[in-house]
PDB file of N, CA and C in Angstrom:
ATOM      1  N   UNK A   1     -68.163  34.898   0.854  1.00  0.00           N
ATOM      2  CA  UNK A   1     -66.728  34.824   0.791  1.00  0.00           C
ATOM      3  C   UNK A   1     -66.162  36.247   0.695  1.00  0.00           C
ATOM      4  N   UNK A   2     -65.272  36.775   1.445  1.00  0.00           N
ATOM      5  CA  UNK A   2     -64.420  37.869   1.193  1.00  0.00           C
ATOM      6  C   UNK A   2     -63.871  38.339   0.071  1.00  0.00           C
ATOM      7  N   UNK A   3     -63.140  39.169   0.128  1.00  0.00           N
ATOM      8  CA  UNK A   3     -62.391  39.084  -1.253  1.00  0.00           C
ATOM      9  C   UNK A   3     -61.170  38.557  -1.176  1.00  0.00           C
ATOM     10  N   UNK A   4     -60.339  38.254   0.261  1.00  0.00           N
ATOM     11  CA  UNK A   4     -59.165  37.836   0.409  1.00  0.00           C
ATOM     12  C   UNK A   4     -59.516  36.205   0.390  1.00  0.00           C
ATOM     13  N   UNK A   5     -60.416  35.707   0.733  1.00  0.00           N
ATOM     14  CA  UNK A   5     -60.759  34.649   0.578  1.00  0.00           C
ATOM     15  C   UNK A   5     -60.471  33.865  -0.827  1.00  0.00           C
ATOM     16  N   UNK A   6     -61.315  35.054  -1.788  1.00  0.00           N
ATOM     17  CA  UNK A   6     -61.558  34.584  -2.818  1.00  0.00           C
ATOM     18  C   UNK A   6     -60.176  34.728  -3.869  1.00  0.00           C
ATOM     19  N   UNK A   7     -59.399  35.697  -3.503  1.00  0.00           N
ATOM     20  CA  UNK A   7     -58.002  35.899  -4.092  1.00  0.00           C
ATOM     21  C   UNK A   7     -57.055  34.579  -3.686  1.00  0.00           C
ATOM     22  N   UNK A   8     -57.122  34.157  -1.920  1.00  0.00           N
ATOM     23  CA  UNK A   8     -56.704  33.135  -2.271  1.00  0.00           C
ATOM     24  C   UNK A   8     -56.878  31.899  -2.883  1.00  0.00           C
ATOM     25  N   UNK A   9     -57.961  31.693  -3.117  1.00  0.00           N
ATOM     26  CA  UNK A   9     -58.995  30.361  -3.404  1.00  0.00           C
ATOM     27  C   UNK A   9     -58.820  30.614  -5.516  1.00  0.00           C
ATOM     28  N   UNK A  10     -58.371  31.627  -5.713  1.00  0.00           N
ATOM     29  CA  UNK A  10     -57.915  31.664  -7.340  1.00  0.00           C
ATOM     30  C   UNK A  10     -56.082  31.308  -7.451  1.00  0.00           C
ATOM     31  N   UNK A  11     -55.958  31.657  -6.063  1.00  0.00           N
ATOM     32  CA  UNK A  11     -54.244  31.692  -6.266  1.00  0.00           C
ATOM     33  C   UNK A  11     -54.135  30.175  -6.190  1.00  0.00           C
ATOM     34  N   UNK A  12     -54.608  29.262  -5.213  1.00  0.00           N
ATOM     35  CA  UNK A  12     -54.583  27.797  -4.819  1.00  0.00           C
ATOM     36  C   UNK A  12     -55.287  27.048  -6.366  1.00  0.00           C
ATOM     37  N   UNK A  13     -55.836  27.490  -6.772  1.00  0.00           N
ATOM     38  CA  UNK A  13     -56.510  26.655  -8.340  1.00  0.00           C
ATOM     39  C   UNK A  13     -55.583  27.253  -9.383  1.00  0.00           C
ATOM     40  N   UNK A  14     -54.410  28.306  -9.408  1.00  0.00           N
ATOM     41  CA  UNK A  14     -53.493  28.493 -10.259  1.00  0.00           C
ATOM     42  C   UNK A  14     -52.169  27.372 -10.317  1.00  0.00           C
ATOM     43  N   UNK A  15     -51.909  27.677  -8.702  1.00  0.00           N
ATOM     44  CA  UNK A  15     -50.947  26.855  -8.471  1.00  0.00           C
ATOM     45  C   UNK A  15     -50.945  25.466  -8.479  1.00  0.00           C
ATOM     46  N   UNK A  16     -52.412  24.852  -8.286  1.00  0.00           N
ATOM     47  CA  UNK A  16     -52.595  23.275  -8.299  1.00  0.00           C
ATOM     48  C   UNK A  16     -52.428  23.102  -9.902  1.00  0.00           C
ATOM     49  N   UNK A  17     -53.530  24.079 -10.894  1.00  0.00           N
ATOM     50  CA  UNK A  17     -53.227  23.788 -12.322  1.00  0.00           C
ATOM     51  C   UNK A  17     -51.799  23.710 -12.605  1.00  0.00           C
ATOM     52  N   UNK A  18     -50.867  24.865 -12.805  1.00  0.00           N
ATOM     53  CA  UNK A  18     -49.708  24.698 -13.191  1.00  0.00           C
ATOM     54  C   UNK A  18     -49.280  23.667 -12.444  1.00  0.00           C
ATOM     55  N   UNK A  19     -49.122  23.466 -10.913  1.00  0.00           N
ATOM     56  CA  UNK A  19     -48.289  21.902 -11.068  1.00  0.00           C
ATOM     57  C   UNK A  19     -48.469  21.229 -11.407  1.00  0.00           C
ATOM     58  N   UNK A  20     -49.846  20.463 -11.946  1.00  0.00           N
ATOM     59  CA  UNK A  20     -50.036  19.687 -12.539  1.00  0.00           C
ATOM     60  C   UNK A  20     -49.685  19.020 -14.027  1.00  0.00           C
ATOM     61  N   UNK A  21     -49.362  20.437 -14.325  1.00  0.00           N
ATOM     62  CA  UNK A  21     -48.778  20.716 -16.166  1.00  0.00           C
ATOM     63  C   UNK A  21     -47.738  20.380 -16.027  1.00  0.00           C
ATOM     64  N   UNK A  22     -47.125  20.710 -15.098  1.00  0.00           N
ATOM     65  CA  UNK A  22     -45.479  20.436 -14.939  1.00  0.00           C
ATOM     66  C   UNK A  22     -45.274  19.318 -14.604  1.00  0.00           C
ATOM     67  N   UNK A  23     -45.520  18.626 -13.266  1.00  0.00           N
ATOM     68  CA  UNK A  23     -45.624  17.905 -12.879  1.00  0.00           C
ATOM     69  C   UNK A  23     -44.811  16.301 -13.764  1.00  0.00           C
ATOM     70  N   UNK A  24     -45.269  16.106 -15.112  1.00  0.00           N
ATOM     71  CA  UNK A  24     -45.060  15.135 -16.074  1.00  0.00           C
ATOM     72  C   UNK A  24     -43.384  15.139 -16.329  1.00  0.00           C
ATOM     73  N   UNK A  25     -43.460  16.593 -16.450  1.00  0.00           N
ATOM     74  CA  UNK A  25     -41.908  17.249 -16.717  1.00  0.00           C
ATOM     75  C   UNK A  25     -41.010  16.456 -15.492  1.00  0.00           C
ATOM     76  N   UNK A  26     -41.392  17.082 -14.526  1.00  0.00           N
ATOM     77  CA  UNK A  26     -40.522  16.711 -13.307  1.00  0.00           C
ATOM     78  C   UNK A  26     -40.339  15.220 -13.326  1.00  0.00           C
ATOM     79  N   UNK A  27     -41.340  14.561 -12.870  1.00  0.00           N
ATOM     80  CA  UNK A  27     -41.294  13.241 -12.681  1.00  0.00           C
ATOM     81  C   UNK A  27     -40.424  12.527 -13.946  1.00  0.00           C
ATOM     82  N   UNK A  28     -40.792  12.515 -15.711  1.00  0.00           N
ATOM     83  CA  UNK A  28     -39.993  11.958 -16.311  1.00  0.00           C
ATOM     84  C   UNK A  28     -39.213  12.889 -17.029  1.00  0.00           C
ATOM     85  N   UNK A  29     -38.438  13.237 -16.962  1.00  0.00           N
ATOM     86  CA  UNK A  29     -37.549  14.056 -17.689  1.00  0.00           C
ATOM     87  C   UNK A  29     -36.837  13.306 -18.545  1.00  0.00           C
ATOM     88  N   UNK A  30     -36.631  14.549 -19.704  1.00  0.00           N
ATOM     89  CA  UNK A  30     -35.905  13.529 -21.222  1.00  0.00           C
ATOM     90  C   UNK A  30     -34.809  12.381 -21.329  1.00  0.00           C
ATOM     91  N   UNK A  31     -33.716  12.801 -20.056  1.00  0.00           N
ATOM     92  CA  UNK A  31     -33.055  11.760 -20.786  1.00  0.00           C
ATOM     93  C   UNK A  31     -33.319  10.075 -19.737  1.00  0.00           C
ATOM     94  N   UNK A  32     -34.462  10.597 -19.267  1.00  0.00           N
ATOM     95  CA  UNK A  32     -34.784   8.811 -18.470  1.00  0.00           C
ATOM     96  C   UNK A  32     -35.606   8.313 -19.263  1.00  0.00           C
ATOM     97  N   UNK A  33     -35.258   7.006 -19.159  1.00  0.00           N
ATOM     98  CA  UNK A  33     -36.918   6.195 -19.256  1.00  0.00           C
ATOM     99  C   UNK A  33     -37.945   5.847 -18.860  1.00  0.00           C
ATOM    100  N   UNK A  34     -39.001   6.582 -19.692  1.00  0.00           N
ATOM    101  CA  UNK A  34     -40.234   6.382 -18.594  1.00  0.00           C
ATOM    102  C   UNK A  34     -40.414   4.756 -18.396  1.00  0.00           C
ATOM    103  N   UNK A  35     -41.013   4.757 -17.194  1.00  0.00           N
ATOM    104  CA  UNK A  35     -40.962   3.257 -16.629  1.00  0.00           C
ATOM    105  C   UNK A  35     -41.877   3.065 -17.237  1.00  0.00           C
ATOM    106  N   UNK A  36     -41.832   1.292 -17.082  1.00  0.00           N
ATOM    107  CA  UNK A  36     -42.731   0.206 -18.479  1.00  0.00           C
ATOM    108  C   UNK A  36     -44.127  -0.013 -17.991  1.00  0.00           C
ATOM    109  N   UNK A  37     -44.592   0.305 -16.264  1.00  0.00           N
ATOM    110  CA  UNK A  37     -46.167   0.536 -16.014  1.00  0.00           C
ATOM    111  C   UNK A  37     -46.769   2.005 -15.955  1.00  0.00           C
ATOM    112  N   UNK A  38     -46.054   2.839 -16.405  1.00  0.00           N
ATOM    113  CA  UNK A  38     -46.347   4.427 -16.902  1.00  0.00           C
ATOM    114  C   UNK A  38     -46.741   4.338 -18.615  1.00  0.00           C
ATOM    115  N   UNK A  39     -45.678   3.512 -19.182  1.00  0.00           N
ATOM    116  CA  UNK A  39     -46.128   3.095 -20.639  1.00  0.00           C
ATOM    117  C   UNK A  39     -47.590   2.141 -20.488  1.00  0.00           C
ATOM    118  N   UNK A  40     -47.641   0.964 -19.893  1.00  0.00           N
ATOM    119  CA  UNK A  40     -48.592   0.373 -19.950  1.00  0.00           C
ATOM    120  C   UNK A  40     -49.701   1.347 -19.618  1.00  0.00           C
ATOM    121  N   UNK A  41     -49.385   2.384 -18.468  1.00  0.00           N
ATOM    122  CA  UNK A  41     -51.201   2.568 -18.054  1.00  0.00           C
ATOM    123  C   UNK A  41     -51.691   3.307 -19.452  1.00  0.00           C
ATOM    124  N   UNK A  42     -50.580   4.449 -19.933  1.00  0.00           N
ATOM    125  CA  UNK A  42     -50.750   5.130 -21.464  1.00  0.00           C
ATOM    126  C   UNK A  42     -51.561   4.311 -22.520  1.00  0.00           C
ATOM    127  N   UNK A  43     -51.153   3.338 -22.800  1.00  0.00           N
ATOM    128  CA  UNK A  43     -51.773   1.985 -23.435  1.00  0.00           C
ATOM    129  C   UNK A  43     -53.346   2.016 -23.328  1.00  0.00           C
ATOM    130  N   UNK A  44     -53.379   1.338 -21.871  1.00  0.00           N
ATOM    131  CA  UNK A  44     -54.712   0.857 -21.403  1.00  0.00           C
ATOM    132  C   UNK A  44     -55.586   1.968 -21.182  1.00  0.00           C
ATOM    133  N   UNK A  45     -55.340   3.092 -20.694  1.00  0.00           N
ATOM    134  CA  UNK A  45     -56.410   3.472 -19.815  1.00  0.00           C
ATOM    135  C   UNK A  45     -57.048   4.084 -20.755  1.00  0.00           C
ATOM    136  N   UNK A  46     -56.984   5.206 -22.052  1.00  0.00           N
ATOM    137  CA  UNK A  46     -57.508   5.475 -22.698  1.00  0.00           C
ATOM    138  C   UNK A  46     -58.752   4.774 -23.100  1.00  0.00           C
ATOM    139  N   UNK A  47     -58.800   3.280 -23.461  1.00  0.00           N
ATOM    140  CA  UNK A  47     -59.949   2.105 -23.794  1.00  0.00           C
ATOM    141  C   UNK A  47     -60.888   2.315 -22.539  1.00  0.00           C
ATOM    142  N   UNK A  48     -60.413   2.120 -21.481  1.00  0.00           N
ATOM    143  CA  UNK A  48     -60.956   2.003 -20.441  1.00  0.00           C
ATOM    144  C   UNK A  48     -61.865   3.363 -20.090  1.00  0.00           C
ATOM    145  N   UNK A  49     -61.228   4.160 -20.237  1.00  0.00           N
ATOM    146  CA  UNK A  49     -62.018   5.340 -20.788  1.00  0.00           C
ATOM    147  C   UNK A  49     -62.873   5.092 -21.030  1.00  0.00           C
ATOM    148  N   UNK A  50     -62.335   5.325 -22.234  1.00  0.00           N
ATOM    149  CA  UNK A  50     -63.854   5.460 -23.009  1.00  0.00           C
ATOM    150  C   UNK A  50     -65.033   4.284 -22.868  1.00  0.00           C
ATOM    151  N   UNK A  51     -64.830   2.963 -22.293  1.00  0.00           N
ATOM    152  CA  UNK A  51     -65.576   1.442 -22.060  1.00  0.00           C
ATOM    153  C   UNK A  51     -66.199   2.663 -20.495  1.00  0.00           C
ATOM    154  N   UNK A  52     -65.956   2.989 -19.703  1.00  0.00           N
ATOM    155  CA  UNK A  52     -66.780   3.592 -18.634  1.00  0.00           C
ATOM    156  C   UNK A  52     -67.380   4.710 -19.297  1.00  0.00           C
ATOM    157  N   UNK A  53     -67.114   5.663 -20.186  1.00  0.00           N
ATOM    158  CA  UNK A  53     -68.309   6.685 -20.396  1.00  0.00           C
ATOM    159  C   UNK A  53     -69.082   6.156 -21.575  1.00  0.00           C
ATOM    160  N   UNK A  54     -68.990   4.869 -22.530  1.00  0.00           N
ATOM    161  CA  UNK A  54     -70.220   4.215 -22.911  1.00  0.00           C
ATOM    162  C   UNK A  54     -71.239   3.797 -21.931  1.00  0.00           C
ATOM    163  N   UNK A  55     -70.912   3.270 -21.031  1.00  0.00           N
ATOM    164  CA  UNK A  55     -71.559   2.760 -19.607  1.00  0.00           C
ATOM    165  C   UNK A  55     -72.165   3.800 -18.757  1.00  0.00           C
ATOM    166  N   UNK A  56     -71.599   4.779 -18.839  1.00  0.00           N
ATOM    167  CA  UNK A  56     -72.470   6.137 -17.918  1.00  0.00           C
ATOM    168  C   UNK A  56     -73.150   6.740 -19.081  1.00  0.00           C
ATOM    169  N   UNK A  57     -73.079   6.880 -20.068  1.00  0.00           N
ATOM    170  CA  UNK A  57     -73.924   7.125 -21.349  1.00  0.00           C
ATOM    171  C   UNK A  57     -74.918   6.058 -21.737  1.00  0.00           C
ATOM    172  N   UNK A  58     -75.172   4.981 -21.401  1.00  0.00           N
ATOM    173  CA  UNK A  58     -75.798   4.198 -21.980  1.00  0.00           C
ATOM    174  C   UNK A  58     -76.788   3.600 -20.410  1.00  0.00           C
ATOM    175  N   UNK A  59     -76.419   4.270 -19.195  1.00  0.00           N
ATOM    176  CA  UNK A  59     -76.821   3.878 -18.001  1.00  0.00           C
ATOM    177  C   UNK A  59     -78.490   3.837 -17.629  1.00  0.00           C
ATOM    178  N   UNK A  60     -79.058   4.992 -18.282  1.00  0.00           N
ATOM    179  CA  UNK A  60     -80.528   5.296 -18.160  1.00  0.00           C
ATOM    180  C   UNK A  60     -81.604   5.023 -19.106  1.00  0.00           C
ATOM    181  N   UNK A  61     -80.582   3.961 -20.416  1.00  0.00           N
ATOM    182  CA  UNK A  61     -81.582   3.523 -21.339  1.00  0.00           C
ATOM    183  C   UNK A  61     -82.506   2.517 -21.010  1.00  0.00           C
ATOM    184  N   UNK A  62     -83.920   3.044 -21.730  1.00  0.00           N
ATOM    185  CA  UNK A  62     -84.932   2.336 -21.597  1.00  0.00           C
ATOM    186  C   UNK A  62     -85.270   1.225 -22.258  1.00  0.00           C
ATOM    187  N   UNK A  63     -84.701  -0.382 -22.445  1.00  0.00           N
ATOM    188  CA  UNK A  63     -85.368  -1.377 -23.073  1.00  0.00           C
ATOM    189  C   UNK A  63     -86.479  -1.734 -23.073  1.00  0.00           C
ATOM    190  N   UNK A  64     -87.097  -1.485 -22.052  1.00  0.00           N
ATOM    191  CA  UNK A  64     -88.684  -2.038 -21.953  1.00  0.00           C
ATOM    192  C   UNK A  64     -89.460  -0.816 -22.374  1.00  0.00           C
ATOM    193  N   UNK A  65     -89.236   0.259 -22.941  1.00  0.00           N
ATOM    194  CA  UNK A  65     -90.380   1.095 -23.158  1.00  0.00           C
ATOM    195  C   UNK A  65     -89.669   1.291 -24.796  1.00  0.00           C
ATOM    196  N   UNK A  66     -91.152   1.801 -25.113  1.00  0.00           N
ATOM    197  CA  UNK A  66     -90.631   1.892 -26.542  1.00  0.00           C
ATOM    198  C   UNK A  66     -90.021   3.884 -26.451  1.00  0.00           C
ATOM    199  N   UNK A  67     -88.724   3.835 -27.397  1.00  0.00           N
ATOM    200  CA  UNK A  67     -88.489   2.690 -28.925  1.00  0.00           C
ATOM    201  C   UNK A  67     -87.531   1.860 -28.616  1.00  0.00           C
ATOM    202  N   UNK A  68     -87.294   1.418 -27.200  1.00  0.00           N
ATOM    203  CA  UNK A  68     -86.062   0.358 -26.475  1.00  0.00           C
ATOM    204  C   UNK A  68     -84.899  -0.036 -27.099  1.00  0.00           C
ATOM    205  N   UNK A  69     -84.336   1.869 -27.021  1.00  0.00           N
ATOM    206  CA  UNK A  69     -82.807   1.974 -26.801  1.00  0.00           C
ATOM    207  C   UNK A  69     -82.330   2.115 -28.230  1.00  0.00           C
ATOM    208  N   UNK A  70     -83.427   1.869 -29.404  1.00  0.00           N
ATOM    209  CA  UNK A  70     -83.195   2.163 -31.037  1.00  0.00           C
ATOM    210  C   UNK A  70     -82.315   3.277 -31.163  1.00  0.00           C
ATOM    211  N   UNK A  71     -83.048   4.287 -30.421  1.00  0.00           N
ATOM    212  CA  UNK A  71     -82.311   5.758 -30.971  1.00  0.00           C
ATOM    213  C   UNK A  71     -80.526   5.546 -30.148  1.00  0.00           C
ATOM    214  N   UNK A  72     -80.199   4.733 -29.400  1.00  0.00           N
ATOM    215  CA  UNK A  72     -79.329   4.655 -28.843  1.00  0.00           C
ATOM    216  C   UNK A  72     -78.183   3.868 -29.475  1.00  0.00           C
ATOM    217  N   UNK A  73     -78.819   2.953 -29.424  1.00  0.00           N
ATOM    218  CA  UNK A  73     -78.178   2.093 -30.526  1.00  0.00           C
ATOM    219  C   UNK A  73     -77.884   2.267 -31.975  1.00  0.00           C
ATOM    220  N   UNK A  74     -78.304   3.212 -32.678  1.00  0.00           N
ATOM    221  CA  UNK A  74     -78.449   3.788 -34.094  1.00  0.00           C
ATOM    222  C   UNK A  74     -77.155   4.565 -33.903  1.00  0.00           C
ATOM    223  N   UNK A  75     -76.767   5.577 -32.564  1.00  0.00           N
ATOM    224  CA  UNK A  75     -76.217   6.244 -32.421  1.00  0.00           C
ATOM    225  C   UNK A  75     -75.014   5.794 -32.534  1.00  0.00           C
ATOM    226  N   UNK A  76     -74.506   4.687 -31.446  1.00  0.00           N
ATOM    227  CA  UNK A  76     -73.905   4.565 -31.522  1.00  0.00           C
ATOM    228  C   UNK A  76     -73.205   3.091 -32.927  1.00  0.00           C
ATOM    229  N   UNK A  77     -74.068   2.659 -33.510  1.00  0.00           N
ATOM    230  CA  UNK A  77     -73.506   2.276 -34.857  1.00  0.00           C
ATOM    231  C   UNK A  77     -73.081   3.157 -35.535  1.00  0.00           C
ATOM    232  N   UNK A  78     -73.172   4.237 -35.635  1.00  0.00           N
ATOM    233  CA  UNK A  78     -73.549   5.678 -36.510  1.00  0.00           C
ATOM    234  C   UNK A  78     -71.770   6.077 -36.169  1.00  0.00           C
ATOM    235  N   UNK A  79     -71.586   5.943 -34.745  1.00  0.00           N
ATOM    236  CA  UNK A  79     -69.696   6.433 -34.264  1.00  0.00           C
ATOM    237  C   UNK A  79     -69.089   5.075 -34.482  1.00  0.00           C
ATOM    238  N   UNK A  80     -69.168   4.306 -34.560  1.00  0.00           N
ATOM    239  CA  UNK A  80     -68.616   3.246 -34.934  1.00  0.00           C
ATOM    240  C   UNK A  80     -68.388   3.122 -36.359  1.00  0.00           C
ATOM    241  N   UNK A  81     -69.483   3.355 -37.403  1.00  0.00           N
ATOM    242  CA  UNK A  81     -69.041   2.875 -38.728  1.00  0.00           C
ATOM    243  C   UNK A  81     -67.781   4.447 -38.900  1.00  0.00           C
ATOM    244  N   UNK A  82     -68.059   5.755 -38.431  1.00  0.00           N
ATOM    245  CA  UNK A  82     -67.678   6.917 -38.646  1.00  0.00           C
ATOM    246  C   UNK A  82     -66.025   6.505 -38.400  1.00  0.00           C
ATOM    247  N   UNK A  83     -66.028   6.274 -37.358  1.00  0.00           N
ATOM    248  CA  UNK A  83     -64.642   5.917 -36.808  1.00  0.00           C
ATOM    249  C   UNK A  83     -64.112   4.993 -37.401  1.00  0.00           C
ATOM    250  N   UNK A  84     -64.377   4.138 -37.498  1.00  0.00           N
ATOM    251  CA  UNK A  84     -63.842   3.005 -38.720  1.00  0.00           C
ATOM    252  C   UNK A  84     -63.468   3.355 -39.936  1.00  0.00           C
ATOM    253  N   UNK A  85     -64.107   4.363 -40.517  1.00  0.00           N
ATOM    254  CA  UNK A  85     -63.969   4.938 -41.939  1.00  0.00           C
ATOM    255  C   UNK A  85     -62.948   6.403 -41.530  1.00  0.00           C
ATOM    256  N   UNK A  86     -63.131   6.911 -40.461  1.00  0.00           N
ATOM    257  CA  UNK A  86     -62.318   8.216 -40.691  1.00  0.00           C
ATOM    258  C   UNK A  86     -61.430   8.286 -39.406  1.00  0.00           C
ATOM    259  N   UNK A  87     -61.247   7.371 -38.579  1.00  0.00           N
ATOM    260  CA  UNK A  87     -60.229   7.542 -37.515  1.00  0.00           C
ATOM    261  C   UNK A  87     -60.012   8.822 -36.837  1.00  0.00           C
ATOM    262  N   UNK A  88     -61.416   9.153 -36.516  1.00  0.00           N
ATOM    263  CA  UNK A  88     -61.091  10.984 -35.657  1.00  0.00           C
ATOM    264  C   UNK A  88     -62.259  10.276 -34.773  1.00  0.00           C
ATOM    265  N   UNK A  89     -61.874  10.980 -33.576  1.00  0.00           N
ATOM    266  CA  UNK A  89     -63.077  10.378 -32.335  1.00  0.00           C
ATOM    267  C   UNK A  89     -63.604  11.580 -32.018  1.00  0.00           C
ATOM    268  N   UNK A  90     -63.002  12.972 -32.444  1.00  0.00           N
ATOM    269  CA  UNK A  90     -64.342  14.299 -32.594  1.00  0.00           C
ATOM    270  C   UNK A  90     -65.439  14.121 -33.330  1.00  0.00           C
ATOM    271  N   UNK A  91     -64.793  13.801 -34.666  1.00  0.00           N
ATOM    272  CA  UNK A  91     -65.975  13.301 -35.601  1.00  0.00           C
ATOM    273  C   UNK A  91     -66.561  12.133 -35.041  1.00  0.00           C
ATOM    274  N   UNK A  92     -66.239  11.474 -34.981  1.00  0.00           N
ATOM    275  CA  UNK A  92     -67.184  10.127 -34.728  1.00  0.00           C
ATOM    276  C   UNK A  92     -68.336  10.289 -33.536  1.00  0.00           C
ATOM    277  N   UNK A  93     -67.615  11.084 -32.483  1.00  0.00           N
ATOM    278  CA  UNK A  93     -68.584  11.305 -31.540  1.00  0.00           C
ATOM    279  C   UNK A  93     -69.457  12.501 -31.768  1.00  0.00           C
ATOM    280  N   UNK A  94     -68.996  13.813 -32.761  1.00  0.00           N
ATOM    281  CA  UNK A  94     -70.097  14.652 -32.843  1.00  0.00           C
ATOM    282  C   UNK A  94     -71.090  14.246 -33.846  1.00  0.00           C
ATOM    283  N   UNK A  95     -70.847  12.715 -34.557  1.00  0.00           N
ATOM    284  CA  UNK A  95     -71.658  12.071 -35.594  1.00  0.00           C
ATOM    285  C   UNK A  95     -72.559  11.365 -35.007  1.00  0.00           C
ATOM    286  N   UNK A  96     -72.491  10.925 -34.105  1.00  0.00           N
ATOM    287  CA  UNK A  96     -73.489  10.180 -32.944  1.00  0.00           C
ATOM    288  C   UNK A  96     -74.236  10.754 -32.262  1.00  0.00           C
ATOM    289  N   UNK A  97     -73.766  12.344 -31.489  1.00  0.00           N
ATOM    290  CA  UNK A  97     -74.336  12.957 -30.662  1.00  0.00           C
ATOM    291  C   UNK A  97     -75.689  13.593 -31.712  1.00  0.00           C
ATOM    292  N   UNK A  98     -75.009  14.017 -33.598  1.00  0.00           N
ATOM    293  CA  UNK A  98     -76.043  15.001 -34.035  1.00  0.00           C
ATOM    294  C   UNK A  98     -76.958  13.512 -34.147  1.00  0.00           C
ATOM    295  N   UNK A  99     -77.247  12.531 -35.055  1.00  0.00           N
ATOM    296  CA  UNK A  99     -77.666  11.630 -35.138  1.00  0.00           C
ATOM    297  C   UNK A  99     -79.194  11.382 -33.945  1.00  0.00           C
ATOM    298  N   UNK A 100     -78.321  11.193 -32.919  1.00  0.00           N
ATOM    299  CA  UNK A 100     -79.363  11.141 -31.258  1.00  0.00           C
ATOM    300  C   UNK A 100     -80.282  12.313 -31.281  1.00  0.00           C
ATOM    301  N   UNK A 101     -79.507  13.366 -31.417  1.00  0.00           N
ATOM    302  CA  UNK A 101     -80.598  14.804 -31.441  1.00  0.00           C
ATOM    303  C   UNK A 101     -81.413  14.582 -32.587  1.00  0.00           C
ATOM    304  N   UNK A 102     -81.387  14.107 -33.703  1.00  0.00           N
ATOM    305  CA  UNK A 102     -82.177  14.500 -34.881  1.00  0.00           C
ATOM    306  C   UNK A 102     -83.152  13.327 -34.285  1.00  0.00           C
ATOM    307  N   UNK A 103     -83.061  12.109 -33.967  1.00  0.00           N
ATOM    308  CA  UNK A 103     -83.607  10.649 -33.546  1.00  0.00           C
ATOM    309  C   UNK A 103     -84.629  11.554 -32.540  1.00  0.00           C
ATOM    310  N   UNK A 104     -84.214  12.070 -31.465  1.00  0.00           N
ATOM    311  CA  UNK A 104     -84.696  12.212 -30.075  1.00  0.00           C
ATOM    312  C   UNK A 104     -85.565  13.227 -30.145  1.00  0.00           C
ATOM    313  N   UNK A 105     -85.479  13.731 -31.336  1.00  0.00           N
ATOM    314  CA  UNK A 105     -86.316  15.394 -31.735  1.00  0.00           C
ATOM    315  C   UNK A 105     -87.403  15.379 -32.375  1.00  0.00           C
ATOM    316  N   UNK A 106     -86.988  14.017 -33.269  1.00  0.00           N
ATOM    317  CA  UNK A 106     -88.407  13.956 -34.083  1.00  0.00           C
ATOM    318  C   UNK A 106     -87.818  15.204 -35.222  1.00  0.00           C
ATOM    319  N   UNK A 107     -86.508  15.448 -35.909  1.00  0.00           N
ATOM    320  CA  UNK A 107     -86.319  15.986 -36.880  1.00  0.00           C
ATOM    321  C   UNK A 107     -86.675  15.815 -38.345  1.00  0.00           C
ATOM    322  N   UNK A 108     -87.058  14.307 -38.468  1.00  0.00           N
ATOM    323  CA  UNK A 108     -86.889  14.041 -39.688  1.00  0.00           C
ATOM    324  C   UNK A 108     -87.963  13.803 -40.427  1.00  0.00           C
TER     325      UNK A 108
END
C-alpha cells in the first residue's frame, strides 16, 4: 500500500467512526420521540446478545469427553450466582472467565 493509499484508508475509518457517533444525534434529536420499534429493539436486543455469545461460547464444548463441559458449566453458574448478587456484568463475566482459567489450568 502507498502512503496516499494508506492516508486515505485512515481518513475513510475516521469519517465512517465519527458518523456513526453522530449519526444517533441526527436521526433522533431531543425534542422528538424516539419511535416505539427503536425503543423496543433497545429492550430486546441486548438479551439477545448476550443468548448468541453464550451460544458461540459454549459452541465447541465437549460432552462426551471427559470432564463433559463441568468446567463450563461451573463457569457459568459462577456469573450467574455473581450477577444475581451484584448486578454488574463486568464482574460477573470477569468471575466466570477467572473461574474457567483456574478450572482449565489445573490451578488449584
Amino acid at each position: 500500500m502507498s502512503s496516499n493509499q494508506m492516508l486515505i484508508t485512515v481518513g475513510m475509518m475516521v469519517v465512517s467512526t465519527v458518523f456513526t457517533r453522530f449519526l444517533p444525534f441526527i436521526a433522533f434529536p431531543e425534542h422528538k420521540p424516539i419511535p416505539k420499534v427503536v425503543t423496543y429493539l433497545g429492550q430486546r436486543l441486548p438479551y439477545a446478545t448476550m443468548g448468541m455469545l453464550v451460544v458461540y461460547a459454549l459452541k465447541d464444548t465437549r460432552i462426551n469427553q471427559s470432564p463433559y463441559g463441568l468446567y463450563e458449566l461451573l463457569s457459568l453458574v459462577v456469573i450467574a450466582i455473581v450477577h444475581h448478587f451484584k448486578n454488574n456484568t463486568l464482574l460477573s463475566i470477569s468471575a466466570g472467565v477467572i473461574v474457567y482459567l483456574i478450572l482449565v489450568n489445573g490451578w488449584l
